[in-house]
C-alpha atoms as a PDB file:
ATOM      1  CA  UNK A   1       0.000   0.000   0.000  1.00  0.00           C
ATOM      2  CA  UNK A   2       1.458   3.235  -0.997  1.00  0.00           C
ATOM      3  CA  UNK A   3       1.327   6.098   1.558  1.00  0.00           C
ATOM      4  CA  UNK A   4       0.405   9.621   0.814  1.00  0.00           C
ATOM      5  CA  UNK A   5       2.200  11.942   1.626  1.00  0.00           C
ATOM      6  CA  UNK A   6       1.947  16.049   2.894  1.00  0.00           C
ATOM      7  CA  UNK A   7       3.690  17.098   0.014  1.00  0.00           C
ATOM      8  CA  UNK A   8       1.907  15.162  -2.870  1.00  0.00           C
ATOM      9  CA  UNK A   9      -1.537  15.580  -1.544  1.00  0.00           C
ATOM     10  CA  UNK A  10      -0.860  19.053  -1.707  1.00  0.00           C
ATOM     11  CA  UNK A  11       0.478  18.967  -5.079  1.00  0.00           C
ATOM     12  CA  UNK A  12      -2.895  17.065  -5.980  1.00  0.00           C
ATOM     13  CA  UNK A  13      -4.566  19.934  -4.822  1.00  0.00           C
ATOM     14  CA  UNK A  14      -3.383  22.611  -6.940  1.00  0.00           C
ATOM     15  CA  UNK A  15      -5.437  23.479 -10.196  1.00  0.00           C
ATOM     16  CA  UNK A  16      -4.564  21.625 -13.252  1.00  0.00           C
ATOM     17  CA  UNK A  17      -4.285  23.445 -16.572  1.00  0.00           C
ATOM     18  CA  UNK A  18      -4.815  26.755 -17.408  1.00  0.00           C
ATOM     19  CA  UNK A  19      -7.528  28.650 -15.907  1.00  0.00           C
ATOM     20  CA  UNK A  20      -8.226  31.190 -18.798  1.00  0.00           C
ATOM     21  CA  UNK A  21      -8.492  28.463 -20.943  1.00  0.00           C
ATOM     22  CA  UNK A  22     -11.085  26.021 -19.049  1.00  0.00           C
ATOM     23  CA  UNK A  23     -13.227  29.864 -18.596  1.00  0.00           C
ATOM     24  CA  UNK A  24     -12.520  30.602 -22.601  1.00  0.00           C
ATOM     25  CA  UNK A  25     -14.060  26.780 -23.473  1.00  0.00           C
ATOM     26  CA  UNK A  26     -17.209  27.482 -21.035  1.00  0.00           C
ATOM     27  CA  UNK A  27     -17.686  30.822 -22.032  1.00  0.00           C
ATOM     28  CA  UNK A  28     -17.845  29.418 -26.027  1.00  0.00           C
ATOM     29  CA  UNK A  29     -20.727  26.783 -25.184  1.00  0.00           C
ATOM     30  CA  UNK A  30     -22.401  29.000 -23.319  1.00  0.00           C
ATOM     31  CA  UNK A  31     -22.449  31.665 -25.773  1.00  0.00           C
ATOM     32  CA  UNK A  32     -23.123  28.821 -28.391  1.00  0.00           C
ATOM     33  CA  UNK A  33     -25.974  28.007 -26.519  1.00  0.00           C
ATOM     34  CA  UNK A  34     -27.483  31.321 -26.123  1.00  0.00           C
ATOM     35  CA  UNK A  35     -27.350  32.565 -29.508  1.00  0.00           C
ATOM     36  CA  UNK A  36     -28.645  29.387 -30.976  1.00  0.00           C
ATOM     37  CA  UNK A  37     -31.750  30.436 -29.370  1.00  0.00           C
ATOM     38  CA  UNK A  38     -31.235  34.358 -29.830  1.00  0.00           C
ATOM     39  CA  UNK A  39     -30.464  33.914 -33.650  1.00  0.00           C
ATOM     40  CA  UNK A  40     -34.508  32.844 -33.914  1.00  0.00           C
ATOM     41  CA  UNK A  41     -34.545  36.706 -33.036  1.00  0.00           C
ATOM     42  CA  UNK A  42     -32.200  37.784 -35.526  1.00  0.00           C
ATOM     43  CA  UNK A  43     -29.774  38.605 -32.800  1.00  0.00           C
ATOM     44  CA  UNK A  44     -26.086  37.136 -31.127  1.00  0.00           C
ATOM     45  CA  UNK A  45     -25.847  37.079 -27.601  1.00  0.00           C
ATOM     46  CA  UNK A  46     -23.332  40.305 -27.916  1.00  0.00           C
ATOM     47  CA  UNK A  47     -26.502  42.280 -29.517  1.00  0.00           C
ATOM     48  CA  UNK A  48     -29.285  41.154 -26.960  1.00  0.00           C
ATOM     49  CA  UNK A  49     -26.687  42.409 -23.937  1.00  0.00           C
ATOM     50  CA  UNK A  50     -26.098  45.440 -25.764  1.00  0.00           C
ATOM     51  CA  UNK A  51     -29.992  46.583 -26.594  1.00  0.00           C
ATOM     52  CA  UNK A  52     -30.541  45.326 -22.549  1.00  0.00           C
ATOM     53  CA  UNK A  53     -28.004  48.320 -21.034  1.00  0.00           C
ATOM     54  CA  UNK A  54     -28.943  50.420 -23.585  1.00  0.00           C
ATOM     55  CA  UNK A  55     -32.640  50.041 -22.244  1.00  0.00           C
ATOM     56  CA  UNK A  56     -32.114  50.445 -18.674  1.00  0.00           C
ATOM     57  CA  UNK A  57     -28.963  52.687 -18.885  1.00  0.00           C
ATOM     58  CA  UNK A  58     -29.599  54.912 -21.558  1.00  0.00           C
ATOM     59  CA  UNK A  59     -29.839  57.557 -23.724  1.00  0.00           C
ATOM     60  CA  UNK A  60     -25.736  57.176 -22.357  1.00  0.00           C
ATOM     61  CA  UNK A  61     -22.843  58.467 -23.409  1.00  0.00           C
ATOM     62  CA  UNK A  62     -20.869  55.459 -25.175  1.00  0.00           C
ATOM     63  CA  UNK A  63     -17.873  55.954 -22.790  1.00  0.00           C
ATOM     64  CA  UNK A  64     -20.033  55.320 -20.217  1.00  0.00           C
ATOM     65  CA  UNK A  65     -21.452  52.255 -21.967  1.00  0.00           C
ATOM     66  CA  UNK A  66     -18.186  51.040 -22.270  1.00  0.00           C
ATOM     67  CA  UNK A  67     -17.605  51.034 -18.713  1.00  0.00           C
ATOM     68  CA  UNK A  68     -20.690  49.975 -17.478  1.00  0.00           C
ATOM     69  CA  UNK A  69     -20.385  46.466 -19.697  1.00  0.00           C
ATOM     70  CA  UNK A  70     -16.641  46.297 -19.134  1.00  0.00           C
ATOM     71  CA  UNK A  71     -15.165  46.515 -22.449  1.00  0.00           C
ATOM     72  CA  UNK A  72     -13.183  49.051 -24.106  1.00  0.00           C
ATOM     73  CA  UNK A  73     -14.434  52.043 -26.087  1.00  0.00           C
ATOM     74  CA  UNK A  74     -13.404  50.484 -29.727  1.00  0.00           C
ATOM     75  CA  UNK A  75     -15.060  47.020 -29.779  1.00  0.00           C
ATOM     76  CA  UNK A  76     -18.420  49.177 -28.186  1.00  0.00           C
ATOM     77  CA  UNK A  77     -17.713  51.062 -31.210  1.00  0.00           C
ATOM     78  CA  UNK A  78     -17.486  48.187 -33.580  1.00  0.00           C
ATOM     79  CA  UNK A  79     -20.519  46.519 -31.520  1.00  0.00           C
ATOM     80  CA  UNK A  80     -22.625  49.477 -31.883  1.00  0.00           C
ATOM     81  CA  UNK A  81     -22.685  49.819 -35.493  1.00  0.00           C
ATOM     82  CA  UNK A  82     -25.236  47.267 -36.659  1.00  0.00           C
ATOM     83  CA  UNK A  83     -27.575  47.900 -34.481  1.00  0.00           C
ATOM     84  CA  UNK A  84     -27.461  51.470 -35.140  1.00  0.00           C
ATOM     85  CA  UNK A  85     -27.883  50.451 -39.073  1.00  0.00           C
ATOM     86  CA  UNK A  86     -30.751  47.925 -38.343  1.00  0.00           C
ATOM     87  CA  UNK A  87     -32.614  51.094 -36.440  1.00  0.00           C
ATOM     88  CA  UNK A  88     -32.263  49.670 -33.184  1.00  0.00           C
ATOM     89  CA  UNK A  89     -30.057  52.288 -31.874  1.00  0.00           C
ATOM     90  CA  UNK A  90     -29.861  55.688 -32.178  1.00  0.00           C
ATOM     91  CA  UNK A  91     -26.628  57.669 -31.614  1.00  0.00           C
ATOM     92  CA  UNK A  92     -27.756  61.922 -30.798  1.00  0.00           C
ATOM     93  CA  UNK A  93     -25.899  64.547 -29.751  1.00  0.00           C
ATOM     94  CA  UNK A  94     -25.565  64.802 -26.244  1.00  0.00           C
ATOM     95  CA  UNK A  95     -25.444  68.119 -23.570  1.00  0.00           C
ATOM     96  CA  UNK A  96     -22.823  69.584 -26.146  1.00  0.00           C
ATOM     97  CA  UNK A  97     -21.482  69.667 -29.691  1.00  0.00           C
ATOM     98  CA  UNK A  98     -18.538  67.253 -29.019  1.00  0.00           C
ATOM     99  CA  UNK A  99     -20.672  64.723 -26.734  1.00  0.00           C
ATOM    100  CA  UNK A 100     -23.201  61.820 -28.481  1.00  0.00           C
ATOM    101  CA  UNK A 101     -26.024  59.682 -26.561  1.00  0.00           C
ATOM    102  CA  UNK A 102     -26.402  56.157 -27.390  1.00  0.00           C
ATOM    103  CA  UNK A 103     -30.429  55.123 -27.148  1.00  0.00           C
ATOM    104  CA  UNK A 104     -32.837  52.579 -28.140  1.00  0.00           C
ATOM    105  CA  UNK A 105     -35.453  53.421 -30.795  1.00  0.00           C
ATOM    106  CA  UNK A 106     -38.898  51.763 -30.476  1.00  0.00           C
ATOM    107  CA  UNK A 107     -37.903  49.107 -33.114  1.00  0.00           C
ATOM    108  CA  UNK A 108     -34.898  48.396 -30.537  1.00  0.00           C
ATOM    109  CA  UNK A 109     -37.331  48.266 -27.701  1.00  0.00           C
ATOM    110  CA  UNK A 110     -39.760  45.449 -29.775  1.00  0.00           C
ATOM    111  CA  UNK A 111     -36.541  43.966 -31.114  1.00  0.00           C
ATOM    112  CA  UNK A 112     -35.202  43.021 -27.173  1.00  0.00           C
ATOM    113  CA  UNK A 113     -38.524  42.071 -26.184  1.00  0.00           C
ATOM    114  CA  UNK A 114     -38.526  39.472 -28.708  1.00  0.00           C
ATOM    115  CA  UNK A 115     -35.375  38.392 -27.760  1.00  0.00           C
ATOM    116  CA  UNK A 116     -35.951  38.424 -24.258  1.00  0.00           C
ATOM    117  CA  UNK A 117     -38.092  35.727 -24.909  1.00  0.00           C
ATOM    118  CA  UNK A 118     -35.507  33.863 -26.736  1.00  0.00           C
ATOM    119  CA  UNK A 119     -33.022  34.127 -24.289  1.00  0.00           C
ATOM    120  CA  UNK A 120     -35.566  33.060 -21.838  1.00  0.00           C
ATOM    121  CA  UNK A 121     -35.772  30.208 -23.615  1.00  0.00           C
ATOM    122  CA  UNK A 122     -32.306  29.527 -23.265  1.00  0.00           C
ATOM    123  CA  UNK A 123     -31.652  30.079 -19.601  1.00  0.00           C
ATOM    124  CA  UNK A 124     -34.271  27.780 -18.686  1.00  0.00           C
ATOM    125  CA  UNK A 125     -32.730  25.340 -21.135  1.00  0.00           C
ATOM    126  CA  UNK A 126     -29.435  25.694 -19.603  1.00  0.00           C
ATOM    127  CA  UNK A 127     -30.908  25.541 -16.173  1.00  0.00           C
ATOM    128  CA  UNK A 128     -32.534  22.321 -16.542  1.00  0.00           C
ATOM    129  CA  UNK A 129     -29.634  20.697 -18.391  1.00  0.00           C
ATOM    130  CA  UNK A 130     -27.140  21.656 -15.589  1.00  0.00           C
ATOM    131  CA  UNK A 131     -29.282  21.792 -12.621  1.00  0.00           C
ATOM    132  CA  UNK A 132     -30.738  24.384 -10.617  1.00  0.00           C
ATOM    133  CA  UNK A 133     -28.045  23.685  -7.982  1.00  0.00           C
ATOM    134  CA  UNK A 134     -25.356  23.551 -10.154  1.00  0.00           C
ATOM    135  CA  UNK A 135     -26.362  27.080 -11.814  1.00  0.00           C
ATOM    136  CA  UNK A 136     -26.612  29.067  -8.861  1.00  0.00           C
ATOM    137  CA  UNK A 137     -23.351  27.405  -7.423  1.00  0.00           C
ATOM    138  CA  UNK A 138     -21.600  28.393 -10.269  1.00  0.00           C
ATOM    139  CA  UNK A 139     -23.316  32.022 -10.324  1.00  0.00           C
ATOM    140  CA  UNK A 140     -21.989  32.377  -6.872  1.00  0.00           C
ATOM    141  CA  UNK A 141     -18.820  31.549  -7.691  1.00  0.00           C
ATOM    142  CA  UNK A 142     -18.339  33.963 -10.624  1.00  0.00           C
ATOM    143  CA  UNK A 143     -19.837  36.988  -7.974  1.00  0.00           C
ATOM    144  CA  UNK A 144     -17.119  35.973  -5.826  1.00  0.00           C
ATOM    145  CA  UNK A 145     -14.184  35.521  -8.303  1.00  0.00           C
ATOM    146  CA  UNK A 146     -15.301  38.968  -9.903  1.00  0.00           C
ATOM    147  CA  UNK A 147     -15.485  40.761  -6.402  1.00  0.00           C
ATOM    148  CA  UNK A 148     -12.136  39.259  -5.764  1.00  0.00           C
ATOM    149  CA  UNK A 149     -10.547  40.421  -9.132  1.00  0.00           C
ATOM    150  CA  UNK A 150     -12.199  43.418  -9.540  1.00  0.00           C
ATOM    151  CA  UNK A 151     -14.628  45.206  -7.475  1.00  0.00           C
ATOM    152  CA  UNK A 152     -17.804  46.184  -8.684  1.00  0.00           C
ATOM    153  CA  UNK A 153     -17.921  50.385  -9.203  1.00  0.00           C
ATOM    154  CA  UNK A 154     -20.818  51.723  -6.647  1.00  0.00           C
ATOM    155  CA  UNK A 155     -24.083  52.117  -8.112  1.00  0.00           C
ATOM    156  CA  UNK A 156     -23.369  49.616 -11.352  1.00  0.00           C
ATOM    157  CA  UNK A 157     -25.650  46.667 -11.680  1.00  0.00           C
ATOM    158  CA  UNK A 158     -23.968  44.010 -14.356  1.00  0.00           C
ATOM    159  CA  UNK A 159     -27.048  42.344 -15.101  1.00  0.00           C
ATOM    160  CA  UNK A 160     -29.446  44.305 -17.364  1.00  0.00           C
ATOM    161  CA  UNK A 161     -31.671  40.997 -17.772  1.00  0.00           C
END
């Protein structure tokens, strides 16, 4: 019989592989799984998240868009620009001549409702096929690990759903 000892069951212990990576390959399926259903709306996952803060942030300046989604000012940019074509989202001038507002049109607000439904859809889908208790454990621990690496600005709510 082989004996265990301190320092290998230690060693056992520590994470293996790269942590990025096992997020990166969860984060694709996920997304996969989301947009399969949010397609059915004529929408990716990226687009539904992006009418969402628009709707319960806005008319906001895109810098503050940016921040409030956590992602930098040029892929907004690049993020922004189809669903300012399709007539989803507007982009005004804002309090001065150099400022813009970002809003949703009326056709944006029908366009995330229908979505909405979609990704409805898809959460309870994902719920049942992992399991209530597996969902909220992992939901906890991504509140955690994000509080941990980065803490939340005062007054910001990351979940426009």
């Amino acid at each position: 019989m082989k004996h265990v000892t301190h320092a290998s069951s230690a060693e056992a212990m520590k994470p293996q592989g790269c942590t990025n990576f096992k997020l990166r390959q969860l984060m694709r399926r996920v997304a996969q799984y989301y947009d399969a259903e949010l397609v059915k709306a004529g929408l990716k996952v990226t687009q539904y998240s992006l009418l969402s803060y628009v709707l319960k942030l806005g008319p906001i300046r895109p810098g503050e868009l940016a921040r409030a989604m956590k992602m930098d000012a040029s892929t907004l940019t690049r993020n922004l620009k189809p669903l300012v074509e399709a007539g989803w989202l507007a982009l005004g001038a804002g309090s001065d001549g150099r400022s813009r507002l970002v809003s949703i049109t009326e056709s944006g607000r029908e366009k995330r409702h229908e979505a909405q439904r979609r990704w409805r859809v898809a959460q309870d889908g994902l719920n049942q096929q992992l399991g209530i208790e597996r969902v909220l454990a992992l939901h906890t621990l991504i509140d955690d690990a994000l509080e941990l690496l980065s803490p939340i600005e005062p007054g910001v709510d990351d979940d426009p759903y």
